[in-house]
PDB file of N, CA and C in Angstrom:
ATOM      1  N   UNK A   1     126.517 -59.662 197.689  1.00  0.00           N
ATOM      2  CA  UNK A   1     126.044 -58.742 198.715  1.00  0.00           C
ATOM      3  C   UNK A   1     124.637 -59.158 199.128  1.00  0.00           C
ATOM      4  N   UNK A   2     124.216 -59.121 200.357  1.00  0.00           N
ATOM      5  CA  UNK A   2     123.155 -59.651 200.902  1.00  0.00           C
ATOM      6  C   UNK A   2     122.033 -58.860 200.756  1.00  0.00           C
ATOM      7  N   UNK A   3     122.667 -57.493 201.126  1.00  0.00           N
ATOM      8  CA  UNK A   3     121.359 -56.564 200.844  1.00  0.00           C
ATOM      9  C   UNK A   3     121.826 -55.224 200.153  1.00  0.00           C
ATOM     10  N   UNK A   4     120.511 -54.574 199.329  1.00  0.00           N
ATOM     11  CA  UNK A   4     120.930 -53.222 198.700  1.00  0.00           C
ATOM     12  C   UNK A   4     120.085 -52.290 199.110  1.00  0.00           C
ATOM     13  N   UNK A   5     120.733 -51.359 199.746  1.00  0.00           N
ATOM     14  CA  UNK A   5     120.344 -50.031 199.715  1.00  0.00           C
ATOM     15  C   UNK A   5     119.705 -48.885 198.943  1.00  0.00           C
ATOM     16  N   UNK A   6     118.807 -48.528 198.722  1.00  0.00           N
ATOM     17  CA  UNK A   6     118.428 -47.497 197.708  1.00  0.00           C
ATOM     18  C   UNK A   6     119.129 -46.448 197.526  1.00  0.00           C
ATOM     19  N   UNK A   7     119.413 -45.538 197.154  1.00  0.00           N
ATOM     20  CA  UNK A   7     119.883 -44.090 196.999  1.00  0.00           C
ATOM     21  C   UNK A   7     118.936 -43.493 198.102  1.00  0.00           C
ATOM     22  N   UNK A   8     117.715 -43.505 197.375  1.00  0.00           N
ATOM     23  CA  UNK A   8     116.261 -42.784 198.139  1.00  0.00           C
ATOM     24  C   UNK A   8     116.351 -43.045 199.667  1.00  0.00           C
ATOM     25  N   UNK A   9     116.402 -44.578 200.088  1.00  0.00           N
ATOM     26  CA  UNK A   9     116.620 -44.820 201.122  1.00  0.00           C
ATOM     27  C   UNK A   9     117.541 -44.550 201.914  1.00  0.00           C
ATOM     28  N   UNK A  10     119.255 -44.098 201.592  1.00  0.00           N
ATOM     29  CA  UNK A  10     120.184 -43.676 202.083  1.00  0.00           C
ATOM     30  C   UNK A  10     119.851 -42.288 202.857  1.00  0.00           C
ATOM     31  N   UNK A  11     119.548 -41.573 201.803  1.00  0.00           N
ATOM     32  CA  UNK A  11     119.154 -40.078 201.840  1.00  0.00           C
ATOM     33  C   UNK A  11     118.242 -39.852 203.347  1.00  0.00           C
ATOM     34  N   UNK A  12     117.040 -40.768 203.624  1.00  0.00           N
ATOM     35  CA  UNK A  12     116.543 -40.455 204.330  1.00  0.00           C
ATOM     36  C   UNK A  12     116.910 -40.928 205.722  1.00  0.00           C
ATOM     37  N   UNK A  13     117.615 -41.814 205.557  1.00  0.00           N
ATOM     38  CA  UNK A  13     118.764 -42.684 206.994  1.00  0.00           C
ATOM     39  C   UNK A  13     119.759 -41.493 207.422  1.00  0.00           C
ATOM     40  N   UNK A  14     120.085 -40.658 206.321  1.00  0.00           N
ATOM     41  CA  UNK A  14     120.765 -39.916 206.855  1.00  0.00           C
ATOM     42  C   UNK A  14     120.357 -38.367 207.138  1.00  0.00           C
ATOM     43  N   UNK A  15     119.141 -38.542 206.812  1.00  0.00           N
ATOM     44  CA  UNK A  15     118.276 -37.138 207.813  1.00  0.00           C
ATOM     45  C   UNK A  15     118.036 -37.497 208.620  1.00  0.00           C
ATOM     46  N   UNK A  16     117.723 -38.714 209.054  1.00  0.00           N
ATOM     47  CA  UNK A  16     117.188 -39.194 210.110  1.00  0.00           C
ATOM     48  C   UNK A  16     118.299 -38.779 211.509  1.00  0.00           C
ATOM     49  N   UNK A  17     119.171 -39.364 210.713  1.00  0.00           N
ATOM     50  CA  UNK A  17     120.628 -39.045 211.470  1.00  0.00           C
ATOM     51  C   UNK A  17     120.885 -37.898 211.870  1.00  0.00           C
ATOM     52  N   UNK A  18     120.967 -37.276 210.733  1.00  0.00           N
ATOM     53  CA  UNK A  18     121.459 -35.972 211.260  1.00  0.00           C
ATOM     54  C   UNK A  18     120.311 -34.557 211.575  1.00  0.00           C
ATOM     55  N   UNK A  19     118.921 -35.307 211.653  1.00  0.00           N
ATOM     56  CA  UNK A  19     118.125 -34.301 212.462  1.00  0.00           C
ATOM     57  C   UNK A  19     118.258 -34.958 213.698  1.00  0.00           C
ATOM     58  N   UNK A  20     118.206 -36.212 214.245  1.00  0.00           N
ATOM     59  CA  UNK A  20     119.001 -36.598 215.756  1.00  0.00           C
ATOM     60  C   UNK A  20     120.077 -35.640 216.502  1.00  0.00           C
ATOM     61  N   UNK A  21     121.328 -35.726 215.590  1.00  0.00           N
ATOM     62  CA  UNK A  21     122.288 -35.438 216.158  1.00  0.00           C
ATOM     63  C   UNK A  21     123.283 -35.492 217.325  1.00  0.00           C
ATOM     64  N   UNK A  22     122.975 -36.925 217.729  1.00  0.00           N
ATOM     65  CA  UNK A  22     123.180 -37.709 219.331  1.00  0.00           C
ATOM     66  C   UNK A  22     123.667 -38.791 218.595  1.00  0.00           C
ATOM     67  N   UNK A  23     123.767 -39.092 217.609  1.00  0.00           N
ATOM     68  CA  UNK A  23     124.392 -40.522 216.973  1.00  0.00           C
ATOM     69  C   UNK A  23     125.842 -40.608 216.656  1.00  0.00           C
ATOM     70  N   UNK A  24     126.180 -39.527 216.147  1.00  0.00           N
ATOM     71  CA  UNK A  24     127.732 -39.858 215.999  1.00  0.00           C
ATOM     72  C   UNK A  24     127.867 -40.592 214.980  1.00  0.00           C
ATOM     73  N   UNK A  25     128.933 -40.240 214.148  1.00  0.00           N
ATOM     74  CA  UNK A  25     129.303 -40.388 212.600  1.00  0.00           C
ATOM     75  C   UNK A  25     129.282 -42.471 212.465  1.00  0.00           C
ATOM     76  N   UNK A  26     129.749 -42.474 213.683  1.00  0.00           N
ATOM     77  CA  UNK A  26     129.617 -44.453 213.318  1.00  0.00           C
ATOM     78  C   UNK A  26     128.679 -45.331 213.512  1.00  0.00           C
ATOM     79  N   UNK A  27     128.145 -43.981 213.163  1.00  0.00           N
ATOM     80  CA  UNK A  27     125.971 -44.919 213.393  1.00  0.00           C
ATOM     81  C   UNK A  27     126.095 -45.641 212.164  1.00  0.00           C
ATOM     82  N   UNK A  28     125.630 -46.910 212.232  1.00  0.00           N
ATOM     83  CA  UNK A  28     125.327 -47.562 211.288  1.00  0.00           C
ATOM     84  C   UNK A  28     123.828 -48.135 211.354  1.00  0.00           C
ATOM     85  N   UNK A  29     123.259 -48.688 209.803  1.00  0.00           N
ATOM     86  CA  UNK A  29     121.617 -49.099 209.762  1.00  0.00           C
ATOM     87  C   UNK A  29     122.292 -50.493 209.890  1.00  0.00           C
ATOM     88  N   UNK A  30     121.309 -51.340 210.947  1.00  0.00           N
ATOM     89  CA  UNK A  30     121.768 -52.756 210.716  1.00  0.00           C
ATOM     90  C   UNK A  30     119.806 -53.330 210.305  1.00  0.00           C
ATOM     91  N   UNK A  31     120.433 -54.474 209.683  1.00  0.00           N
ATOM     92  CA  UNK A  31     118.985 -54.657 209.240  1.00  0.00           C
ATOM     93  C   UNK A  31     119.127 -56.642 209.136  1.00  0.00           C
ATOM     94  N   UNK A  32     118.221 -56.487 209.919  1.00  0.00           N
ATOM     95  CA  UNK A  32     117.803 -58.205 209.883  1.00  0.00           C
ATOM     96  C   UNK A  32     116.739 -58.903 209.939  1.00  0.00           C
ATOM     97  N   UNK A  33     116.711 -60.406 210.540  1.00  0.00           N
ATOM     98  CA  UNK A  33     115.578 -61.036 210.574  1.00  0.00           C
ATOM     99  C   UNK A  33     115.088 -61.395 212.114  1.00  0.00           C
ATOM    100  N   UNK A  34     113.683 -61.367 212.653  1.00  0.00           N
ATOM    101  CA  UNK A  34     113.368 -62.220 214.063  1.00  0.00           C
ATOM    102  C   UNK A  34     112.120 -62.229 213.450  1.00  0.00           C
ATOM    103  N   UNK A  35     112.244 -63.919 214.508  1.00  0.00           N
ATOM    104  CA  UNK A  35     110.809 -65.161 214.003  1.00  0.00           C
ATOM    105  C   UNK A  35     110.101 -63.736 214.980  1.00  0.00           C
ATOM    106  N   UNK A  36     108.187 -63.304 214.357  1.00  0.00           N
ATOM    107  CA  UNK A  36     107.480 -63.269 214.794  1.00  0.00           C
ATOM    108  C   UNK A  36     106.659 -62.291 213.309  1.00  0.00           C
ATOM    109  N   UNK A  37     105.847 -61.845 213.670  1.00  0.00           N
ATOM    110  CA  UNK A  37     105.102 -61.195 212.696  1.00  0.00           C
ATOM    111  C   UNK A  37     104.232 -62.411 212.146  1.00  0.00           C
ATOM    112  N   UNK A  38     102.818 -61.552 211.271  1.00  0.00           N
ATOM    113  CA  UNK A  38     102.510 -62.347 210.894  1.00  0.00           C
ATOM    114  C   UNK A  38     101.928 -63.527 210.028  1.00  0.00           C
ATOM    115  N   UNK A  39     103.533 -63.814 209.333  1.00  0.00           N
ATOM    116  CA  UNK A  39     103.856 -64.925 208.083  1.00  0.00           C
ATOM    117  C   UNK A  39     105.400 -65.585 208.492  1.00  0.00           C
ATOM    118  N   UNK A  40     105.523 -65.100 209.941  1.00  0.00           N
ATOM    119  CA  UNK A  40     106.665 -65.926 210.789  1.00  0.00           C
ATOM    120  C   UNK A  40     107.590 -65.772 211.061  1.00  0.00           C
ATOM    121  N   UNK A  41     108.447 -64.839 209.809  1.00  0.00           N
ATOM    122  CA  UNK A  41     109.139 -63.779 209.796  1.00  0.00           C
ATOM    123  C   UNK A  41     109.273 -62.082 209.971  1.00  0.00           C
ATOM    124  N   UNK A  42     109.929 -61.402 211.026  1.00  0.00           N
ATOM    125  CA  UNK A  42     109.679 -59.933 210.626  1.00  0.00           C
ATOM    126  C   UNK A  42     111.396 -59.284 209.938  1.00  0.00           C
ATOM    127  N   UNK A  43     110.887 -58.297 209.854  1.00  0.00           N
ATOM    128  CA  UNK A  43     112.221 -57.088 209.044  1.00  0.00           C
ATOM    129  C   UNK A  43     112.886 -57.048 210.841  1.00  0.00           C
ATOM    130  N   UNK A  44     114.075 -56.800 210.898  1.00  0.00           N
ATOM    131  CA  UNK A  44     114.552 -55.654 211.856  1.00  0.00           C
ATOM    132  C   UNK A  44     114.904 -54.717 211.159  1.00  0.00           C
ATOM    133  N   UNK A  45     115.349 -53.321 211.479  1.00  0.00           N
ATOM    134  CA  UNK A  45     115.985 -51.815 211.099  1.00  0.00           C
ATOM    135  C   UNK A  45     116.263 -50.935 211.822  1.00  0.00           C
ATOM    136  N   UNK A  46     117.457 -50.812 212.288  1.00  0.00           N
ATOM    137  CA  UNK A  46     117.351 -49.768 213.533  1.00  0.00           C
ATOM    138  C   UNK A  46     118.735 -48.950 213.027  1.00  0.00           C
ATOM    139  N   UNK A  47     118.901 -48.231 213.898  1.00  0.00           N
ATOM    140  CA  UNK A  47     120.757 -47.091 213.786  1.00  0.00           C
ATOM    141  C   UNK A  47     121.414 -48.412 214.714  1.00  0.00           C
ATOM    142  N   UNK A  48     122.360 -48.302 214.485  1.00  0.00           N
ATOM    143  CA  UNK A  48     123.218 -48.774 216.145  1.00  0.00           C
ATOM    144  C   UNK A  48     124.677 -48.512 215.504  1.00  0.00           C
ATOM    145  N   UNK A  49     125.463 -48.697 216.850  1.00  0.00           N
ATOM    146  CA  UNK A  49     127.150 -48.277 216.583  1.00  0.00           C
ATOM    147  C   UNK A  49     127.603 -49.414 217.019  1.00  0.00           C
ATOM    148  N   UNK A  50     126.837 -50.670 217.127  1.00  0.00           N
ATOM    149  CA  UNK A  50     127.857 -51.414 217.186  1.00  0.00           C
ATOM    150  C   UNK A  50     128.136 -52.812 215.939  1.00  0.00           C
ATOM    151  N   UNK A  51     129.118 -53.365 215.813  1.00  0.00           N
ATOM    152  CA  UNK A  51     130.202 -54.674 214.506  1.00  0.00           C
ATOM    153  C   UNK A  51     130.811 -54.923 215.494  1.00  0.00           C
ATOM    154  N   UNK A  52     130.352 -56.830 215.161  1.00  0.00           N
ATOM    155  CA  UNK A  52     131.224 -57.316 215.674  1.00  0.00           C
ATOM    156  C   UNK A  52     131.385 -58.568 214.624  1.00  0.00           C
ATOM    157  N   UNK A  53     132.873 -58.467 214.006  1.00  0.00           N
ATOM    158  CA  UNK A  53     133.240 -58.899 212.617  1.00  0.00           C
ATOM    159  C   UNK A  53     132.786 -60.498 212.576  1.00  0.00           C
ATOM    160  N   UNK A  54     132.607 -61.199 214.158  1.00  0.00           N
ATOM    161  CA  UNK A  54     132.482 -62.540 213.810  1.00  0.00           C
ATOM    162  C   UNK A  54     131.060 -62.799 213.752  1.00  0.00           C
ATOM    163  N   UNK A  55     130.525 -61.801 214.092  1.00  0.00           N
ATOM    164  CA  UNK A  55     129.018 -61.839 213.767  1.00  0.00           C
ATOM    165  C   UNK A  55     128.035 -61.456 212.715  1.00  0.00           C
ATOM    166  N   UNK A  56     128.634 -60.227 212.202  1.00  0.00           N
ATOM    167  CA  UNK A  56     128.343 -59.242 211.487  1.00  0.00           C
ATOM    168  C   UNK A  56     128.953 -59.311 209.737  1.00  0.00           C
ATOM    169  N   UNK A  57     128.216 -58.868 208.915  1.00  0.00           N
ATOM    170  CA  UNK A  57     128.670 -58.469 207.813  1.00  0.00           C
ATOM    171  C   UNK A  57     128.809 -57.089 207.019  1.00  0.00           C
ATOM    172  N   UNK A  58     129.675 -56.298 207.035  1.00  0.00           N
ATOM    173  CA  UNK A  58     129.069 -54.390 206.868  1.00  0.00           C
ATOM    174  C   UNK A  58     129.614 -54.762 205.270  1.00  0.00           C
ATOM    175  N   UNK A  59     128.570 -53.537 204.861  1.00  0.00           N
ATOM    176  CA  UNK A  59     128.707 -53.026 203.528  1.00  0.00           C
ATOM    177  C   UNK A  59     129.062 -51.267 203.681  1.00  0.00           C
ATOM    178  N   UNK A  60     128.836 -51.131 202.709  1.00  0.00           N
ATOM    179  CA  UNK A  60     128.953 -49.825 202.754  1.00  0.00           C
ATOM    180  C   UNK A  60     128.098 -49.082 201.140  1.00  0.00           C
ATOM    181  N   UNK A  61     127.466 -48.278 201.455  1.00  0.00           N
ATOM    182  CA  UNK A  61     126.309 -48.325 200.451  1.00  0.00           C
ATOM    183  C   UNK A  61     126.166 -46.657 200.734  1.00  0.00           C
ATOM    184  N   UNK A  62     126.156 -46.172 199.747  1.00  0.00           N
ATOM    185  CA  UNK A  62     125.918 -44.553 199.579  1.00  0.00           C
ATOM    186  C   UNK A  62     126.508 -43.928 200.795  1.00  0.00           C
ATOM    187  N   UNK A  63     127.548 -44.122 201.269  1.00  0.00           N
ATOM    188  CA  UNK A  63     128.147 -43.839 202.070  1.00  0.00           C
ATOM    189  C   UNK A  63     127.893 -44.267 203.441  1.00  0.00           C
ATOM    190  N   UNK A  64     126.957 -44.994 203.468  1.00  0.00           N
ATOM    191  CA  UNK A  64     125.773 -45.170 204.516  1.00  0.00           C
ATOM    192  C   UNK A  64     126.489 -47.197 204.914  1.00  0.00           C
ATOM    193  N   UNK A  65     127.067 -47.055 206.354  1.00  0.00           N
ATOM    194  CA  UNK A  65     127.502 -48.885 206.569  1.00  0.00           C
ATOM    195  C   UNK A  65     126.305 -49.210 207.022  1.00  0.00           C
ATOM    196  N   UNK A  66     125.967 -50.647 206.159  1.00  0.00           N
ATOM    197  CA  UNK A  66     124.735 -51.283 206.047  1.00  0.00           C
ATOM    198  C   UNK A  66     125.572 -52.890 207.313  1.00  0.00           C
ATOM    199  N   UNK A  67     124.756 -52.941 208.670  1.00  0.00           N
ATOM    200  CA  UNK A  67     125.506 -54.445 208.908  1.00  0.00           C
ATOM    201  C   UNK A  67     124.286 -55.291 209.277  1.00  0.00           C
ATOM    202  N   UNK A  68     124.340 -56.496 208.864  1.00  0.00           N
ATOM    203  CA  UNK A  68     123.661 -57.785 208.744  1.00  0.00           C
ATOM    204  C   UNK A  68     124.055 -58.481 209.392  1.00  0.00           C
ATOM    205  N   UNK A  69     123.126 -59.213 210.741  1.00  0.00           N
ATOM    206  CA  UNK A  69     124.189 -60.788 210.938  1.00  0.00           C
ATOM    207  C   UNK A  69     124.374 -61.650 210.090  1.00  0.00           C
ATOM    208  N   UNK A  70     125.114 -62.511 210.349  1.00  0.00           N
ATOM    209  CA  UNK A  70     125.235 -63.580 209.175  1.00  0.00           C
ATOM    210  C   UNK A  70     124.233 -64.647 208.969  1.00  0.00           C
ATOM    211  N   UNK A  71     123.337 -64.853 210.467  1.00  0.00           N
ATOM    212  CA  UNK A  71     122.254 -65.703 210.415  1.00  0.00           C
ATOM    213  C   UNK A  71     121.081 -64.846 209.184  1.00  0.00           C
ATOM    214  N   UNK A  72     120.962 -63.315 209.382  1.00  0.00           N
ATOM    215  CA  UNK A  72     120.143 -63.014 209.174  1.00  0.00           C
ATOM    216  C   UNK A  72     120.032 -63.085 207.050  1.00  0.00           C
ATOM    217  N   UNK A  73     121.843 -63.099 207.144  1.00  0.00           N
ATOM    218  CA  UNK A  73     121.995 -62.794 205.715  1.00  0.00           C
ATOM    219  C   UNK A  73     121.300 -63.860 205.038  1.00  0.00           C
ATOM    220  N   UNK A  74     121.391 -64.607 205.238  1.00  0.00           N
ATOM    221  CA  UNK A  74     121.209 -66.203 204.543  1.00  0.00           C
ATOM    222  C   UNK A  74     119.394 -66.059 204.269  1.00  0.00           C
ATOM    223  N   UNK A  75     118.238 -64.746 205.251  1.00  0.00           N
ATOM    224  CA  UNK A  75     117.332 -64.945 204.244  1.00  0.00           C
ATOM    225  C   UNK A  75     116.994 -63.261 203.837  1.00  0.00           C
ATOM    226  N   UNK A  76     117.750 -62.834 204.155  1.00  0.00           N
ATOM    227  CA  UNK A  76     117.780 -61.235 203.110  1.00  0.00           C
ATOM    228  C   UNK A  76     118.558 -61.713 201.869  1.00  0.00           C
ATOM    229  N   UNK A  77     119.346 -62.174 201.327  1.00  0.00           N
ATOM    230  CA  UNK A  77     120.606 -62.815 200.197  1.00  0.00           C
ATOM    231  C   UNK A  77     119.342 -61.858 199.212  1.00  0.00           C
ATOM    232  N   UNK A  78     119.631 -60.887 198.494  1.00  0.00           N
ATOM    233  CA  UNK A  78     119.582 -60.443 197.217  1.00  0.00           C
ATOM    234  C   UNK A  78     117.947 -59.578 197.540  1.00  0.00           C
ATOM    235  N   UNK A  79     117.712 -58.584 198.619  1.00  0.00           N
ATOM    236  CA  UNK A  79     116.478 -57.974 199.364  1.00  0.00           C
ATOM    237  C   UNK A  79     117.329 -56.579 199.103  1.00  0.00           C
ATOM    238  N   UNK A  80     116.339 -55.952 198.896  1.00  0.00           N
ATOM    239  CA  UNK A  80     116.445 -54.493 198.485  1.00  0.00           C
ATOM    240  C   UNK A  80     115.177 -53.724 199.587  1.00  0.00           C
ATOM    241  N   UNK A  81     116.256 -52.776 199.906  1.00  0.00           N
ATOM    242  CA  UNK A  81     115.731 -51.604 200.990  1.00  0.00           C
ATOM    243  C   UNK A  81     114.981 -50.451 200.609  1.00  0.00           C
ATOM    244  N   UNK A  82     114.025 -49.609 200.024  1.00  0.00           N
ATOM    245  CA  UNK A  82     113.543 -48.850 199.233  1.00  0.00           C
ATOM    246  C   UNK A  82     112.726 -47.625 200.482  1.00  0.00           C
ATOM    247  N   UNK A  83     112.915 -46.443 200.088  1.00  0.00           N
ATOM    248  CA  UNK A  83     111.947 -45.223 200.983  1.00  0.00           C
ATOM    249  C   UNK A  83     110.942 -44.972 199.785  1.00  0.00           C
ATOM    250  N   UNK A  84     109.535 -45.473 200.411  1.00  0.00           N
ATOM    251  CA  UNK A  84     108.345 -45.040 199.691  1.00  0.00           C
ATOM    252  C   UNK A  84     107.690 -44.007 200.461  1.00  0.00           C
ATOM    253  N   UNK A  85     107.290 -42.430 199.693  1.00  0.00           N
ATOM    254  CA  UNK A  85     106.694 -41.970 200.364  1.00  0.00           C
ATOM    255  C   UNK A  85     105.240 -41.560 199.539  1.00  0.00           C
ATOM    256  N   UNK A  86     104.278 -41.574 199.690  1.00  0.00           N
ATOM    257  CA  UNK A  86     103.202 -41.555 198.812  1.00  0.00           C
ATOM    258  C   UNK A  86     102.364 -41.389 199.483  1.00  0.00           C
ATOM    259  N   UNK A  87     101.015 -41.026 198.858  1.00  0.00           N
ATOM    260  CA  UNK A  87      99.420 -40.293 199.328  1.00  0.00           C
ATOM    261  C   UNK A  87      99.449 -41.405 200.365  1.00  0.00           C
ATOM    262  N   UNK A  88      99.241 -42.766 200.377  1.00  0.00           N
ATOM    263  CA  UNK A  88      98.813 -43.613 200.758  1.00  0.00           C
ATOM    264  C   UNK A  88      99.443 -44.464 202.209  1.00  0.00           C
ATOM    265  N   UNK A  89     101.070 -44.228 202.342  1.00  0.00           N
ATOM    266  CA  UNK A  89     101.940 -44.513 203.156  1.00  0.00           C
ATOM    267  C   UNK A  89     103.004 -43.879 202.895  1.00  0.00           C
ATOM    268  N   UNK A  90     104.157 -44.237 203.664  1.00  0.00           N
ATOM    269  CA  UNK A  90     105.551 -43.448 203.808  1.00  0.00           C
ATOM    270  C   UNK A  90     106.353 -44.445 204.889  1.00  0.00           C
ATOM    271  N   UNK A  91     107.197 -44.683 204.219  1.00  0.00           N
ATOM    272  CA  UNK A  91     108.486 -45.647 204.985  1.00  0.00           C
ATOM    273  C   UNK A  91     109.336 -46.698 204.276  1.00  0.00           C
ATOM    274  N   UNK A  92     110.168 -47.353 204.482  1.00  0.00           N
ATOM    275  CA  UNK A  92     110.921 -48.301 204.382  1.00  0.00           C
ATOM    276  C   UNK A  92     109.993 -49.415 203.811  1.00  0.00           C
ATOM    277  N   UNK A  93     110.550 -49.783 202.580  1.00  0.00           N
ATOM    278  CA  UNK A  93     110.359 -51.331 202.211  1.00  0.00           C
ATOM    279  C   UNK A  93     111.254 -52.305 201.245  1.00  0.00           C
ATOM    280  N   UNK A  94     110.752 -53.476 202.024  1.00  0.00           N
ATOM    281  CA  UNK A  94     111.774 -54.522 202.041  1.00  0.00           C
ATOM    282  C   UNK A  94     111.280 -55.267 200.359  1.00  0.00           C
ATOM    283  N   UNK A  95     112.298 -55.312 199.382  1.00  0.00           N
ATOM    284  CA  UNK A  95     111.702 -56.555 198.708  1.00  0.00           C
ATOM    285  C   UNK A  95     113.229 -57.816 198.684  1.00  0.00           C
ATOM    286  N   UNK A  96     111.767 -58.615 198.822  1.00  0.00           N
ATOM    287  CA  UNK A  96     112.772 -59.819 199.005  1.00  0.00           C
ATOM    288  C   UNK A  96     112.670 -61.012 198.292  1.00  0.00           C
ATOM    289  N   UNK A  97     113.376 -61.542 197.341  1.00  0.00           N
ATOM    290  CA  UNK A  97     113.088 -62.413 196.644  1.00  0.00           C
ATOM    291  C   UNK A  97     112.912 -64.148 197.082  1.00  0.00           C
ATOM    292  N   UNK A  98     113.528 -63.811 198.270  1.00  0.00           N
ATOM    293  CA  UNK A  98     113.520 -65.214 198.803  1.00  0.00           C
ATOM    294  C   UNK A  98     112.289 -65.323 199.842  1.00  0.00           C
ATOM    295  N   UNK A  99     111.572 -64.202 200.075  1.00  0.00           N
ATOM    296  CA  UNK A  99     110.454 -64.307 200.515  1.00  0.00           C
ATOM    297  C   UNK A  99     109.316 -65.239 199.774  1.00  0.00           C
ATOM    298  N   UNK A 100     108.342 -66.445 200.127  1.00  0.00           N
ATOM    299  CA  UNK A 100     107.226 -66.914 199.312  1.00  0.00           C
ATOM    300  C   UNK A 100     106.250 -66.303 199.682  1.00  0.00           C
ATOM    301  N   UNK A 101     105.607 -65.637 200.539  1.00  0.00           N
ATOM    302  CA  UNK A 101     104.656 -65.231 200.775  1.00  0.00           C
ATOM    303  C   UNK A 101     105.020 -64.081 202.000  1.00  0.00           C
ATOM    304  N   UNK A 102     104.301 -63.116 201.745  1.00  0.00           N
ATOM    305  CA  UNK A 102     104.281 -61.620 203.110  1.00  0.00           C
ATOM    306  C   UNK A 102     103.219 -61.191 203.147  1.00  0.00           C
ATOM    307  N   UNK A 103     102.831 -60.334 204.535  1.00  0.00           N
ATOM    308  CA  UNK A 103     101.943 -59.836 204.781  1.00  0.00           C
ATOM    309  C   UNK A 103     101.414 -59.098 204.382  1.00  0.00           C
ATOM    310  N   UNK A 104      99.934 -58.333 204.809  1.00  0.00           N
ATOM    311  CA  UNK A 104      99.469 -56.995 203.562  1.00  0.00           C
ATOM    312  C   UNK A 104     100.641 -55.660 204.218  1.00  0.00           C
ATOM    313  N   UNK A 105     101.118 -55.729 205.350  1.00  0.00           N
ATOM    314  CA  UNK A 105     101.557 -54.522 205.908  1.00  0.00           C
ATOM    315  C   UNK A 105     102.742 -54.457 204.925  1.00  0.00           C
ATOM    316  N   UNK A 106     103.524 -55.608 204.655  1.00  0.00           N
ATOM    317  CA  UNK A 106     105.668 -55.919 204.141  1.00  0.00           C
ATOM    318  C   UNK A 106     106.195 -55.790 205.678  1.00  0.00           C
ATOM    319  N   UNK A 107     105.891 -56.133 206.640  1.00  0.00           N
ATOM    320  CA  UNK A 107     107.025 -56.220 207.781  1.00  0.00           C
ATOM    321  C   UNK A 107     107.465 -57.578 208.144  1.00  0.00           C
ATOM    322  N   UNK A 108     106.155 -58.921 207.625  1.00  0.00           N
ATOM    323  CA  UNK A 108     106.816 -59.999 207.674  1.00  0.00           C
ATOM    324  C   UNK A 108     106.628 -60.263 206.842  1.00  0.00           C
ATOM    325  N   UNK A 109     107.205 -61.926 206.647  1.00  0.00           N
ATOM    326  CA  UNK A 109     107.642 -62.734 205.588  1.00  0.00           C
ATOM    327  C   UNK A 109     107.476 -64.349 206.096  1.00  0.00           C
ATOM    328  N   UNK A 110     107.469 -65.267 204.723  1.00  0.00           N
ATOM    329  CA  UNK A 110     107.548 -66.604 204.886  1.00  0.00           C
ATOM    330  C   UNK A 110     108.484 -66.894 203.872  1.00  0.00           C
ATOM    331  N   UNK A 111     109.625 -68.036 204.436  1.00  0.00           N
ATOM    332  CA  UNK A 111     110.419 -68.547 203.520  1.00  0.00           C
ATOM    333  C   UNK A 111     109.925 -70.039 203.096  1.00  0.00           C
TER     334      UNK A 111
END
């Protein structure tokens, strides 16, 4: 599996969701990679409803379908999704083992 989902993190994907309420049950989190940020790499993370199987890879994770492209899988492979909320910040973070170096923010990465 390319990427893991937190529990913590599920939970809050799906308030997110369902304080929206314009998404519709086949919202899925897709989560990937685009060159920019800055260490060259950034995170993507958004809702969307759309798979498309020759592109895409879905999981399914706390009930919650997780989809990845396949370009993107190859540098998430074994990245964990985590909701930190604390004195200091609050949001989504990525750890990634195949990352060598990231920024002070965690939104990009260098492989």
């Amino acid at each position: 599996m390319a990427i893991t989902l937190t529990e913590k993190a599920a939970k809050e994907i799906n308030r997110i969701i369902q304080e929206d309420g314009t998404l519709g049950a086949d919202v899925k989190v897709r989560v990937g990679v685009a060159g920019g940020g800055c260490s060259g790499f950034q995170y993507t993370f958004q809702l969307d409803k759309n798979f498309d199987e020759s592109k895409d890879n879905l999981y399914v994770q706390h009930g919650l379908g997780v989809v990845v492209d396949k370009k993107s899988a190859l540098y998430l492979e074994g990245t964990t999704v985590d909701f930190y909320e604390g004195l200091d910040q609050r949001g989504f973070k990525f750890d990634n083992p195949s990352a060598k170096r990231s920024c002070g923010c965690g939104s990009s990465f260098q492989v």
